[in-house]
N, C-alpha and C. Protein backbone atom coordinates (compact mmCIF):
# COMPACT_ATOMS: atom_id res chain seq x y z
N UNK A 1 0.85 -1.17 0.00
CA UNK A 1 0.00 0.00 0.00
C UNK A 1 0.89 1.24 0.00
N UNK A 2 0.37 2.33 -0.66
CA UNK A 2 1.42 3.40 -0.57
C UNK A 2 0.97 4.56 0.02
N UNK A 3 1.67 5.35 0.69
CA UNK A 3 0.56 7.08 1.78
C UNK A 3 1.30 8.10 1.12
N UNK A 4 0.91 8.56 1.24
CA UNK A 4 1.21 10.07 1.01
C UNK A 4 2.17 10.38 2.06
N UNK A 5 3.79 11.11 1.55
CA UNK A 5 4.18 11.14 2.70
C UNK A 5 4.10 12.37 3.32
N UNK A 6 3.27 13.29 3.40
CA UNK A 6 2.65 14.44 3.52
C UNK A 6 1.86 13.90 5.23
N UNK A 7 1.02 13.18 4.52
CA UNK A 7 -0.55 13.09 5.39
C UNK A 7 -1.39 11.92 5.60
N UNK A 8 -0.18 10.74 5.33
CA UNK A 8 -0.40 9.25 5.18
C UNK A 8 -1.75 9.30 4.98
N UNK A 9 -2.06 9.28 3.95
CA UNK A 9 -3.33 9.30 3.18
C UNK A 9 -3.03 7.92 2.49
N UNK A 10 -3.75 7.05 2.00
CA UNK A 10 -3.87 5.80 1.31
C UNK A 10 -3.98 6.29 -0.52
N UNK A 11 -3.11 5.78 -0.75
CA UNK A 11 -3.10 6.41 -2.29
C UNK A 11 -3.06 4.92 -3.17
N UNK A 12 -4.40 4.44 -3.42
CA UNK A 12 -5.07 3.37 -3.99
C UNK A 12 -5.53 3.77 -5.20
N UNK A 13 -6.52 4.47 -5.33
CA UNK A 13 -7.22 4.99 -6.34
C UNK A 13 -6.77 5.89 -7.52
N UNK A 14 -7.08 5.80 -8.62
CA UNK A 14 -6.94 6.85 -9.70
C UNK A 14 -7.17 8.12 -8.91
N UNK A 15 -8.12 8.56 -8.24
CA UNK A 15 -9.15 9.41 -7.80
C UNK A 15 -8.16 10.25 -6.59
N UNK A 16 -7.42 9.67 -5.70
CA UNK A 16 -6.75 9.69 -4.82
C UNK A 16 -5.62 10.27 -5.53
N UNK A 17 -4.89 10.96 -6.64
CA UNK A 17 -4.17 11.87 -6.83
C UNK A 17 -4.75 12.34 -7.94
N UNK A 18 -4.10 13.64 -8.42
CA UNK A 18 -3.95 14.65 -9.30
C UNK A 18 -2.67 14.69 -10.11
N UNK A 19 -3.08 14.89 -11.45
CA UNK A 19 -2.39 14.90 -12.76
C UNK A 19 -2.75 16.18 -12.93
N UNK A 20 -0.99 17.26 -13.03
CA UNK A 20 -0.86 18.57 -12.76
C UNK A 20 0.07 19.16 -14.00
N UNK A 21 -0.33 19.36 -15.21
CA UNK A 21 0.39 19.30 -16.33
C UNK A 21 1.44 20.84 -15.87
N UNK A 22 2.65 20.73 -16.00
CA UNK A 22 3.35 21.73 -15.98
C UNK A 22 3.62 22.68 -17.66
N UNK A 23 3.96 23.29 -17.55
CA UNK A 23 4.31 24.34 -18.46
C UNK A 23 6.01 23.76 -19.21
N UNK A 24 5.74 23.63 -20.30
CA UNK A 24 7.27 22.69 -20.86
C UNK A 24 7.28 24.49 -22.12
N UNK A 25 7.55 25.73 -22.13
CA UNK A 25 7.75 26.57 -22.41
C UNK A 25 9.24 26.60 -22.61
N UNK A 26 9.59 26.33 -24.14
CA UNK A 26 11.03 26.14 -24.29
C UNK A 26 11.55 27.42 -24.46
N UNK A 27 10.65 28.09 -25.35
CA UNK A 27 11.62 29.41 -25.78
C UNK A 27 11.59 29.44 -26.91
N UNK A 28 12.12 30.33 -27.54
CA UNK A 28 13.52 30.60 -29.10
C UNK A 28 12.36 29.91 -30.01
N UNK A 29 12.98 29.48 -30.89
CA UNK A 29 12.33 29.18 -31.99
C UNK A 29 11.11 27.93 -32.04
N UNK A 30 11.51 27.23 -31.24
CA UNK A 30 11.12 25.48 -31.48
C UNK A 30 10.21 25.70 -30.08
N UNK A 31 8.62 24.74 -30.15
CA UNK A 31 7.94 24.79 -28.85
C UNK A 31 8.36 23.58 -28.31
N UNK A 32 8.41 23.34 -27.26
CA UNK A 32 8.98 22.06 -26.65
C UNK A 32 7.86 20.81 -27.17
N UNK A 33 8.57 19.88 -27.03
CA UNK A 33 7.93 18.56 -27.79
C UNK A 33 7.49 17.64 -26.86
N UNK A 34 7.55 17.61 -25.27
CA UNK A 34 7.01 17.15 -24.80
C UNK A 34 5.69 17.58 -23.78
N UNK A 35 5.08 16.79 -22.75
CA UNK A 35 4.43 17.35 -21.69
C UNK A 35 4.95 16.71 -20.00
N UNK A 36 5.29 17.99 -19.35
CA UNK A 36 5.48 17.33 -17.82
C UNK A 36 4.62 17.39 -16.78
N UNK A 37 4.78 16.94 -16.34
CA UNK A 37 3.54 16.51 -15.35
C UNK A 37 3.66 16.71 -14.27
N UNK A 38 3.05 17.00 -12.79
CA UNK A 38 3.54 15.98 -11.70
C UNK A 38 2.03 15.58 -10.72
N UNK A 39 2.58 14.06 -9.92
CA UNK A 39 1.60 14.06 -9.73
C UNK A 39 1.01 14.00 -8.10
N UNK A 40 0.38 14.15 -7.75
CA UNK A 40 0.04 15.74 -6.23
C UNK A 40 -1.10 14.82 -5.81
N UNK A 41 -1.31 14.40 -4.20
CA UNK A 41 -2.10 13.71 -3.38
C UNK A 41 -3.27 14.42 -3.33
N UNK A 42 -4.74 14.07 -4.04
CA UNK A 42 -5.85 14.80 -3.90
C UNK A 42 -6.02 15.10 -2.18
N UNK A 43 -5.60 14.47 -1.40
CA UNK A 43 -6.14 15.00 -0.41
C UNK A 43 -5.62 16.42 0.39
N UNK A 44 -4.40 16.25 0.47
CA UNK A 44 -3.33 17.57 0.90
C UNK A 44 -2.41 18.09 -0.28
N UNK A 45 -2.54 17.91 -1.59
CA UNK A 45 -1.74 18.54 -2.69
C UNK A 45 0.04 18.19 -2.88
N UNK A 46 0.01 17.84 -1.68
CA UNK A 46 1.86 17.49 -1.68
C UNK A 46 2.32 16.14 -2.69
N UNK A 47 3.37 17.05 -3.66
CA UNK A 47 3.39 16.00 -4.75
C UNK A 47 4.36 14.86 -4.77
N UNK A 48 3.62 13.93 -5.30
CA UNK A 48 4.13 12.41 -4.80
C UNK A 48 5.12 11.73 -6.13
N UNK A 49 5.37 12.33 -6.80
CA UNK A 49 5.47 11.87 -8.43
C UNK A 49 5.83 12.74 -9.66
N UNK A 50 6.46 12.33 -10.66
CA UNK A 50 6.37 13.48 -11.35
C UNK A 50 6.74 12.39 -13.12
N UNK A 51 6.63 13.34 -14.18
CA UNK A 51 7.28 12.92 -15.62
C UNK A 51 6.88 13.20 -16.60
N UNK A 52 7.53 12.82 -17.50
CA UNK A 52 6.99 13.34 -18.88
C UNK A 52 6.20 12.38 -19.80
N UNK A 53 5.08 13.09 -20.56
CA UNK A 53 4.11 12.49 -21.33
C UNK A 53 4.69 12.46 -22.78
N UNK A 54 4.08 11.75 -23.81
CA UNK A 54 4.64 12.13 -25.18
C UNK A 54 4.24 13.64 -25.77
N UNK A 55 4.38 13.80 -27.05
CA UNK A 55 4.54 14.99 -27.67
C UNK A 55 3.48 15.70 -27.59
N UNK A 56 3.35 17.28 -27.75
CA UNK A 56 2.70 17.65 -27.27
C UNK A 56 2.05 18.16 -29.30
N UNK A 57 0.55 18.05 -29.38
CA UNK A 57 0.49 18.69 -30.58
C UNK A 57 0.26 19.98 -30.27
């Protein structure tokens, strides 16, 4: 089983965290090609996780 190490919250469920798309803002010419993420305990927000998704259209 895994808790939150925030607020030992039970983190079982899809439902039980948040998918928090970050800003992948490269700059200059080219837009960045991916998406990052992280991912944050619905109950107290403290994030448990993090990474990158594929390309972004």
């Amino acid at each position: 089983m895994v808790h939150c190490p925030e607020c030992e919250s039970d983190l079982v469920d899809e439902s039980d965290v948040e998918f928090v798309e970050m800003d992948a803002a490269a700059g200059g010419l080219f837009a960045a090609s991916k998406r990052f993420y992280v991912v944050a305990c619905a109950e107290c927000g403290a994030a448990v996780g993090g990474g990158v998704a594929g390309a972004k259209a």
